[in-house]
C-alpha atoms as a PDB file:
ATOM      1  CA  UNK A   1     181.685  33.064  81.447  1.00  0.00           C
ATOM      2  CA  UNK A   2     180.736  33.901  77.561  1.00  0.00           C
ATOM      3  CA  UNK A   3     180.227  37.499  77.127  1.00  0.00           C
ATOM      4  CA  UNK A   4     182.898  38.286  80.075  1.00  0.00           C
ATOM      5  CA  UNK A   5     184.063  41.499  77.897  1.00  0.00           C
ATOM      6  CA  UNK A   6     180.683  42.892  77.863  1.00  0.00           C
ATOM      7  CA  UNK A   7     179.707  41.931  81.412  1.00  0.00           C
ATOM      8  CA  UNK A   8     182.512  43.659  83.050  1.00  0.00           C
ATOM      9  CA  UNK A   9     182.180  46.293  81.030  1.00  0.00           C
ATOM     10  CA  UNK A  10     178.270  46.670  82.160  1.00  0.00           C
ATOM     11  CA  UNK A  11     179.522  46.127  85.706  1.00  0.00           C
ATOM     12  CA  UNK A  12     181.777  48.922  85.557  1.00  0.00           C
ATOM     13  CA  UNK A  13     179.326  51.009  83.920  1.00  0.00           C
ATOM     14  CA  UNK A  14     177.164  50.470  86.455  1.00  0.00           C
ATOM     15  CA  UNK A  15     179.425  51.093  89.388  1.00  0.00           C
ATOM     16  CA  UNK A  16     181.510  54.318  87.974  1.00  0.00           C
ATOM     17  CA  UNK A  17     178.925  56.248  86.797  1.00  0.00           C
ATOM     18  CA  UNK A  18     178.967  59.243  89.187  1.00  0.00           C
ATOM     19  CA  UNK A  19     174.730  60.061  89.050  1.00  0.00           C
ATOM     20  CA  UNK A  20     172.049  58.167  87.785  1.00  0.00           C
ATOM     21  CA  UNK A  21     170.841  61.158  86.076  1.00  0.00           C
ATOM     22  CA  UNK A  22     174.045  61.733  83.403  1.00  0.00           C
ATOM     23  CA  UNK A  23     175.268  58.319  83.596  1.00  0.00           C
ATOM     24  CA  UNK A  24     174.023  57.565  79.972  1.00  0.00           C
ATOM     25  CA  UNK A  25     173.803  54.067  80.878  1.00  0.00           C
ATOM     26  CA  UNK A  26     170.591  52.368  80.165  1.00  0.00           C
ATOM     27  CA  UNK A  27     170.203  50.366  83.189  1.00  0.00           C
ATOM     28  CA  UNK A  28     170.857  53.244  85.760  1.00  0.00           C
ATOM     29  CA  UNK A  29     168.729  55.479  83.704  1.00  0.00           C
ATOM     30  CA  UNK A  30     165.626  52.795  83.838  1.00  0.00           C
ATOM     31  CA  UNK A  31     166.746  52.172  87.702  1.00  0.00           C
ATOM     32  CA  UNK A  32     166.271  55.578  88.597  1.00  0.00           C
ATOM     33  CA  UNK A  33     163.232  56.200  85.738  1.00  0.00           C
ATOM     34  CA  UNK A  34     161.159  53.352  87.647  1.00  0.00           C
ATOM     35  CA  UNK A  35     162.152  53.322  91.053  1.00  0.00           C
ATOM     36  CA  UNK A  36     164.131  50.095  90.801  1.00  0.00           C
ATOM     37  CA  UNK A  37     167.910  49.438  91.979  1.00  0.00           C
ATOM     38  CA  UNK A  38     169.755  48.734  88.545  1.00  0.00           C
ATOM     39  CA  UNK A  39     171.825  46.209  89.804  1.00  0.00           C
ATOM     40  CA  UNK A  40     168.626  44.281  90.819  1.00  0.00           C
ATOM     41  CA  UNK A  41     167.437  44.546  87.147  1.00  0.00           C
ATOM     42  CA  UNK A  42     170.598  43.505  85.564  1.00  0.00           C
ATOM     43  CA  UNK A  43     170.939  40.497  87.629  1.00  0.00           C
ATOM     44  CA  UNK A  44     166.940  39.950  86.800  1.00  0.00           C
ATOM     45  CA  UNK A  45     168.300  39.983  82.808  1.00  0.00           C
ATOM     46  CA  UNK A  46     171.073  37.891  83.071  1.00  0.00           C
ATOM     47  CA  UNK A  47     168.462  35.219  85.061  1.00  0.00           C
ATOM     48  CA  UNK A  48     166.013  35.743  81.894  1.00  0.00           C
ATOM     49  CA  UNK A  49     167.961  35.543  79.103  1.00  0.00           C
ATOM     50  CA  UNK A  50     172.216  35.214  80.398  1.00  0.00           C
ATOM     51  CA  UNK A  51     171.633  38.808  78.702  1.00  0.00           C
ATOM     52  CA  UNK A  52     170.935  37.594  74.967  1.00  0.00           C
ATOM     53  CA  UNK A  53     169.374  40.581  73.424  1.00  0.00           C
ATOM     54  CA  UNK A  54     167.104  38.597  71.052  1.00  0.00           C
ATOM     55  CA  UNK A  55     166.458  36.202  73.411  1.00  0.00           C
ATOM     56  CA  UNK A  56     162.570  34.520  72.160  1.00  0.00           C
ATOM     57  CA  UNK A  57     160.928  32.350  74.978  1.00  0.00           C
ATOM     58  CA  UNK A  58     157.571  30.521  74.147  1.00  0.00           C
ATOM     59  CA  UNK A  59     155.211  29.407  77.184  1.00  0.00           C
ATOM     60  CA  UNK A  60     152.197  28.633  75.050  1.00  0.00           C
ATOM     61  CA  UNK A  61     149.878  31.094  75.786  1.00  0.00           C
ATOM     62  CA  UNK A  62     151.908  33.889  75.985  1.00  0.00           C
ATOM     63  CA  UNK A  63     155.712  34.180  74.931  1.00  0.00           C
ATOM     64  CA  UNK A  64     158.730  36.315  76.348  1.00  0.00           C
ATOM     65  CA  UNK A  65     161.252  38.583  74.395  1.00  0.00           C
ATOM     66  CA  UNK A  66     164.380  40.324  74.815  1.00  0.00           C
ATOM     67  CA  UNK A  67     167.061  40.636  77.289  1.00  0.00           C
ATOM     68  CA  UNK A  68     164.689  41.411  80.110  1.00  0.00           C
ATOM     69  CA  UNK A  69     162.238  38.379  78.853  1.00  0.00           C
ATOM     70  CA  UNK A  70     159.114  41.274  78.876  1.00  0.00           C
ATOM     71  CA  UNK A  71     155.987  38.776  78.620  1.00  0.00           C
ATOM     72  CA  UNK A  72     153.367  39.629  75.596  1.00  0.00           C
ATOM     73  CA  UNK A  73     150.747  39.655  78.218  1.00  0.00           C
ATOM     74  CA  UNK A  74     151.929  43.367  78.794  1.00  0.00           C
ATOM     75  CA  UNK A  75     151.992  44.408  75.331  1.00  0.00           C
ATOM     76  CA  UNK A  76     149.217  46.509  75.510  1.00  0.00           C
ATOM     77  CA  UNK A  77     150.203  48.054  78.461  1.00  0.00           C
ATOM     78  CA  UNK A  78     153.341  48.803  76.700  1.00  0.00           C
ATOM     79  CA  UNK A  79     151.303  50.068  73.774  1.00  0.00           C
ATOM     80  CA  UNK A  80     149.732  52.104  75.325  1.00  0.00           C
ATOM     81  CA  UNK A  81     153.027  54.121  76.339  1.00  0.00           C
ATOM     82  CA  UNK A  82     154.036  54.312  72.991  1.00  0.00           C
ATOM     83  CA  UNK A  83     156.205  50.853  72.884  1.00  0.00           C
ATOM     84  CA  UNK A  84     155.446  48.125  70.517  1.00  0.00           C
ATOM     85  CA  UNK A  85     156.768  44.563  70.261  1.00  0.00           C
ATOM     86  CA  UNK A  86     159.357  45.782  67.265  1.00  0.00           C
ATOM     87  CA  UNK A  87     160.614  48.637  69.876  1.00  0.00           C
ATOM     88  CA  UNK A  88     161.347  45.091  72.180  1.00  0.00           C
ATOM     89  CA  UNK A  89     164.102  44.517  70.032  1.00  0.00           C
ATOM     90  CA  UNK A  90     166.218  47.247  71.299  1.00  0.00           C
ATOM     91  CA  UNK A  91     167.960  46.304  73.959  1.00  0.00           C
ATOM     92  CA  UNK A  92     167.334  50.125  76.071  1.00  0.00           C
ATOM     93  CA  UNK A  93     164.172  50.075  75.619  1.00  0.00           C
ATOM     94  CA  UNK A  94     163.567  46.525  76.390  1.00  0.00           C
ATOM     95  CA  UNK A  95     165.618  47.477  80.118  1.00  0.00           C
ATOM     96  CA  UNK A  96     163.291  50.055  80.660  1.00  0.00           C
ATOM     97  CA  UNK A  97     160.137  47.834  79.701  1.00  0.00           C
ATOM     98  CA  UNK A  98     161.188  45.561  82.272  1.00  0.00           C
ATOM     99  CA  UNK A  99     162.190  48.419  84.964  1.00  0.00           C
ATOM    100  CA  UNK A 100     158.124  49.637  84.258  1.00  0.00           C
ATOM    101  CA  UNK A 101     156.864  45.917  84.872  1.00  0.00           C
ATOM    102  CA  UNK A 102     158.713  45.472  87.721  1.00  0.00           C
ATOM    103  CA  UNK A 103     157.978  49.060  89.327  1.00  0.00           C
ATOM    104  CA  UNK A 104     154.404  47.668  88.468  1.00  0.00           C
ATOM    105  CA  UNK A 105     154.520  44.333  90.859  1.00  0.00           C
ATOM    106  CA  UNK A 106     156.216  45.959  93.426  1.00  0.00           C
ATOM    107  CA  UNK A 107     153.200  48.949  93.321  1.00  0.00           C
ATOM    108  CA  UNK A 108     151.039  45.831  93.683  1.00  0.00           C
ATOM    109  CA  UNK A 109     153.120  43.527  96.273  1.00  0.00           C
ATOM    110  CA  UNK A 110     155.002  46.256  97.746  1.00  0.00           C
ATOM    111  CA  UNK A 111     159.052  46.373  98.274  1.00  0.00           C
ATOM    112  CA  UNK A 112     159.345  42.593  98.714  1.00  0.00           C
ATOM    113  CA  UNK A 113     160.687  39.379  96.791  1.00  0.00           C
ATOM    114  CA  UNK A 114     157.115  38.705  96.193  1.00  0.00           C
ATOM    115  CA  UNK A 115     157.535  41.262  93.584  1.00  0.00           C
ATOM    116  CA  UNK A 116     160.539  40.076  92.009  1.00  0.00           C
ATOM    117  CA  UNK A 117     158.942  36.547  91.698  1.00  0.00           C
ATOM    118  CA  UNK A 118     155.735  38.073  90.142  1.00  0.00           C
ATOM    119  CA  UNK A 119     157.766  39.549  87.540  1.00  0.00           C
ATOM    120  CA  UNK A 120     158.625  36.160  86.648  1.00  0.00           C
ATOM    121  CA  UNK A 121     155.360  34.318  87.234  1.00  0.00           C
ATOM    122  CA  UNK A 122     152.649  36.655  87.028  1.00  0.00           C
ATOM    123  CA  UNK A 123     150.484  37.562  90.328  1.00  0.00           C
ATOM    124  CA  UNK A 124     149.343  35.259  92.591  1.00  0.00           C
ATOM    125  CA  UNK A 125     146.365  33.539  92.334  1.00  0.00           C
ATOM    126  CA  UNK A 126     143.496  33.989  95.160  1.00  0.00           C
ATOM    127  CA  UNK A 127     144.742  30.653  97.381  1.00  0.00           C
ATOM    128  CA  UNK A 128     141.090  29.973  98.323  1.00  0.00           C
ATOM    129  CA  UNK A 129     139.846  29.968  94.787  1.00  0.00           C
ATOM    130  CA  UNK A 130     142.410  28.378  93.260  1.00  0.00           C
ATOM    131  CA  UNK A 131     144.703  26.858  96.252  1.00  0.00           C
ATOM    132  CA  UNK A 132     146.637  24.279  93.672  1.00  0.00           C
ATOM    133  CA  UNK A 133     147.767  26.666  91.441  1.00  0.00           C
ATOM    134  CA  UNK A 134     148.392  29.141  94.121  1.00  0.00           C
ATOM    135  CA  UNK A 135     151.032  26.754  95.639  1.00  0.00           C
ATOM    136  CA  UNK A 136     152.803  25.752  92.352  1.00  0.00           C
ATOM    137  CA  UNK A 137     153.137  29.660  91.813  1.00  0.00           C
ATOM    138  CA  UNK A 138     154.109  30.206  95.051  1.00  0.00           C
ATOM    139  CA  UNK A 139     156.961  27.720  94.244  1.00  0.00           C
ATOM    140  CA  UNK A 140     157.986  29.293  91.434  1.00  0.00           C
ATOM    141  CA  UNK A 141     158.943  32.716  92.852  1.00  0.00           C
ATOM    142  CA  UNK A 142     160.997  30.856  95.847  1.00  0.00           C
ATOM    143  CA  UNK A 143     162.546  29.248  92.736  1.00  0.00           C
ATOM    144  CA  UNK A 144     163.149  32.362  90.860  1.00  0.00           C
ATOM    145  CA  UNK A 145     163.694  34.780  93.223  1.00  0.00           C
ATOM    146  CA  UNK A 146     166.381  32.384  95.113  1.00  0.00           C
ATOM    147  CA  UNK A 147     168.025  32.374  91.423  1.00  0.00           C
ATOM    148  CA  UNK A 148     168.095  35.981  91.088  1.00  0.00           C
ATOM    149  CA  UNK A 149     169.651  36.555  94.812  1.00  0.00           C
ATOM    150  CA  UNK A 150     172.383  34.097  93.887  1.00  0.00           C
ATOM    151  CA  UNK A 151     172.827  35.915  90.683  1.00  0.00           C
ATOM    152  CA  UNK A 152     173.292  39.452  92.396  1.00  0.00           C
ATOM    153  CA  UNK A 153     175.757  38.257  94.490  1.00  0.00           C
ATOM    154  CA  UNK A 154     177.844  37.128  92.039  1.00  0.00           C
ATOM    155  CA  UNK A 155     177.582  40.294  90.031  1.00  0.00           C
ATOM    156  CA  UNK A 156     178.530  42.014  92.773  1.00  0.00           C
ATOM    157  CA  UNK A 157     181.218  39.737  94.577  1.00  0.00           C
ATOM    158  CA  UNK A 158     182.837  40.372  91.046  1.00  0.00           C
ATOM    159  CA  UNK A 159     183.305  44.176  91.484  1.00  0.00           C
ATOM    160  CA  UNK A 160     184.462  43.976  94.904  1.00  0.00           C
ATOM    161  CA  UNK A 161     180.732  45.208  96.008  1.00  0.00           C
ATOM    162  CA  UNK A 162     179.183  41.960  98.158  1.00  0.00           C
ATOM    163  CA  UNK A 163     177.786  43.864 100.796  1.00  0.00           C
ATOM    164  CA  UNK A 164     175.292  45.833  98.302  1.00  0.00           C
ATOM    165  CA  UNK A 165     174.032  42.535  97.350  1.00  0.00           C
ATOM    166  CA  UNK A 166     173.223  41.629 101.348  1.00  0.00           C
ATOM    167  CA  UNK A 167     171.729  45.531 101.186  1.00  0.00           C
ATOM    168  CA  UNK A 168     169.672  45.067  98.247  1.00  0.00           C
ATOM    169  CA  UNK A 169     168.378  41.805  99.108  1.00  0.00           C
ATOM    170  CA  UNK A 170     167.331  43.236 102.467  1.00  0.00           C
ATOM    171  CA  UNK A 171     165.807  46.137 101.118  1.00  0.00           C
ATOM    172  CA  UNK A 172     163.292  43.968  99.459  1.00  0.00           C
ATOM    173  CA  UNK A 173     162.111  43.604 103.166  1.00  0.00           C
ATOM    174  CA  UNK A 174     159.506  40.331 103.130  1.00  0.00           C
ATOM    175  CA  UNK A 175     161.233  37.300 101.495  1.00  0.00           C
ATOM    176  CA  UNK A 176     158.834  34.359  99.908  1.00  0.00           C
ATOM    177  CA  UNK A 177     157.618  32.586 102.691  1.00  0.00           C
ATOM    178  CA  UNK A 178     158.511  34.480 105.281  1.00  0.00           C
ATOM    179  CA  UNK A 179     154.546  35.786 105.706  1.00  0.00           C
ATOM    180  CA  UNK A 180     151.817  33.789 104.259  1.00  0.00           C
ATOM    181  CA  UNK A 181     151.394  34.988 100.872  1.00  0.00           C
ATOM    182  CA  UNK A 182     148.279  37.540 100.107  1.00  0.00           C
ATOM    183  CA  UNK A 183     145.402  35.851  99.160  1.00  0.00           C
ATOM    184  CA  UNK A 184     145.573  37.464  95.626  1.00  0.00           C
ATOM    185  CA  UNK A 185     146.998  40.878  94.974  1.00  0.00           C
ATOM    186  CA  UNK A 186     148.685  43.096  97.943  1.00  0.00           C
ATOM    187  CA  UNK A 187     148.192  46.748  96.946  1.00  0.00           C
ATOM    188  CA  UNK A 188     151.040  49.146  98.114  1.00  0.00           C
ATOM    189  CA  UNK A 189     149.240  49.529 101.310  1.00  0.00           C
ATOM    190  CA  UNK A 190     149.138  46.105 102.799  1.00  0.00           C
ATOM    191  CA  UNK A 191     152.796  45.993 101.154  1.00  0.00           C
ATOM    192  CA  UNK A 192     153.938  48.444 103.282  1.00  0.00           C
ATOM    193  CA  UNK A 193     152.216  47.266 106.110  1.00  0.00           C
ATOM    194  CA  UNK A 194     153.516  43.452 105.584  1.00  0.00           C
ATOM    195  CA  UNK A 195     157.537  44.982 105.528  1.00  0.00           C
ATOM    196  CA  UNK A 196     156.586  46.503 108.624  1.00  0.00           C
ATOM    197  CA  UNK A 197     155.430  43.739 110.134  1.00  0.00           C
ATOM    198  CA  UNK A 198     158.371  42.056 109.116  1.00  0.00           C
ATOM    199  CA  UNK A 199     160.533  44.930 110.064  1.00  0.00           C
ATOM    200  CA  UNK A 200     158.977  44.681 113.982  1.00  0.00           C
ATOM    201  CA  UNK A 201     159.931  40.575 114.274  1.00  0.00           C
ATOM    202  CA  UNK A 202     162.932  41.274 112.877  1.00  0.00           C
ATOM    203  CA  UNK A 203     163.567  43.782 115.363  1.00  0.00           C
ATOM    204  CA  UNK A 204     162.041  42.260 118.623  1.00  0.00           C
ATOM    205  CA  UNK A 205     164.500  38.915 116.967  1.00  0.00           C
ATOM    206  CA  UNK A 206     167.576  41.522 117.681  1.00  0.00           C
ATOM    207  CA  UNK A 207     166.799  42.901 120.775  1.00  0.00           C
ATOM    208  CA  UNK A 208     166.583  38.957 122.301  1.00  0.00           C
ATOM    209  CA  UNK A 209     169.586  38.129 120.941  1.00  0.00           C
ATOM    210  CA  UNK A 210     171.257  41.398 122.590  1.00  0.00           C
ATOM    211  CA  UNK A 211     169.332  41.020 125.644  1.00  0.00           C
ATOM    212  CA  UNK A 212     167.227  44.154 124.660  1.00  0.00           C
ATOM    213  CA  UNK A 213     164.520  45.345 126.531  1.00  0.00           C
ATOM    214  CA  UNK A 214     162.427  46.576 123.669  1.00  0.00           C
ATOM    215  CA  UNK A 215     161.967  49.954 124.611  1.00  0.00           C
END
């Protein structure tokens, strides 16, 4: 892989820094900052832009910079905390840009891949409003978020550290598809109630494949 140099280096970063606190190292500090897992956001950068700094991508409306790909339709949001486009260019402060806009989705969809894919796509449109361009969206987070999995996994099959992929990606509790999306937005609240949900069938799943009772 280009970069290799740099990429182990930000692996090993990543896995010997003793705290997230004093680690010094921009994507545990934004990780632990936003309430992300920083091995989540790196592989979410190296999806985005194969972790190209000055990465520029233009989608006509709106465009996407830097090695997290933020999206000008947040750049008031980020003005409004003191960060301009310019300040995009800078590679920390683009990490913790993205760590903010993806702590922001998963307020909105909860702890699920729904909220990885909206960092990506943008929310969901209402499906009975708008059900075509609910489904195309919906398609692009299974895309995206099946690209980021893969992604993580290889970051972390790398550094001898596979099974915190499988715990990260379960973490992130409801996978696309695996409830009917929300209608438009899912506020933490029905979040937390769709991973439970999820959480019980995954459960009741276990306990008939171990001949469980249930109680």
């Amino acid at each position: 892989m280009r970069r290799g140099g740099m990429l182990l280096a930000a692996i090993l970063a990543l896995v010997s820094a003793p705290t997230l606190a004093s680690s010094g190292n921009c994507w545990i500090d934004a990780g632990e900052k936003h309430g992300v897992d920083p091995y989540l956001l790196y592989a979410i950068s190296e999806v985005e832009s194969d972790g190209r700094v000055h990465a520029v991508a233009d989608a006509g409306d709106t465009h996407s910079v830097g090695i997290m790909q933020v999206n000008s339709q947040w750049f008031p949001a980020l003005e409004e905390r003191g960060i301009d486009k310019e300040d995009l260019w800078e590679a920390c402060t683009n990490i913790h840009a993205g760590a903010w806009i993806l702590a922001q989705e998963i307020e909105r969809y909860g702890a699920t891949w729904y909220a990885v894919g909206a960092y990506y796509a943008g929310a969901l449109p209402n499906k009975a409003q708008a059900p075509e361009r609910h489904a195309r969206k919906l398609e692009h987070y299974r895309v995206y978020t099946a690209k980021v999995k893969a992604r993580l996994g290889e970051i972390l099959r790398g550094v001898g550290a596979e099974s915190r992929a499988s715990q990260i990606i379960s973490d992130y509790h409801v996978d696309v598809g695996e409830l009917p999306p929300p209608a438009d937005t899912m506020p933490g609240d029905r979040g937390a109630a769709a991973v439970a949900e999820v959480r019980e069938k995954r459960r009741r799943s276990a306990l008939m494949v171990t001949g469980g009772d249930g109680g």
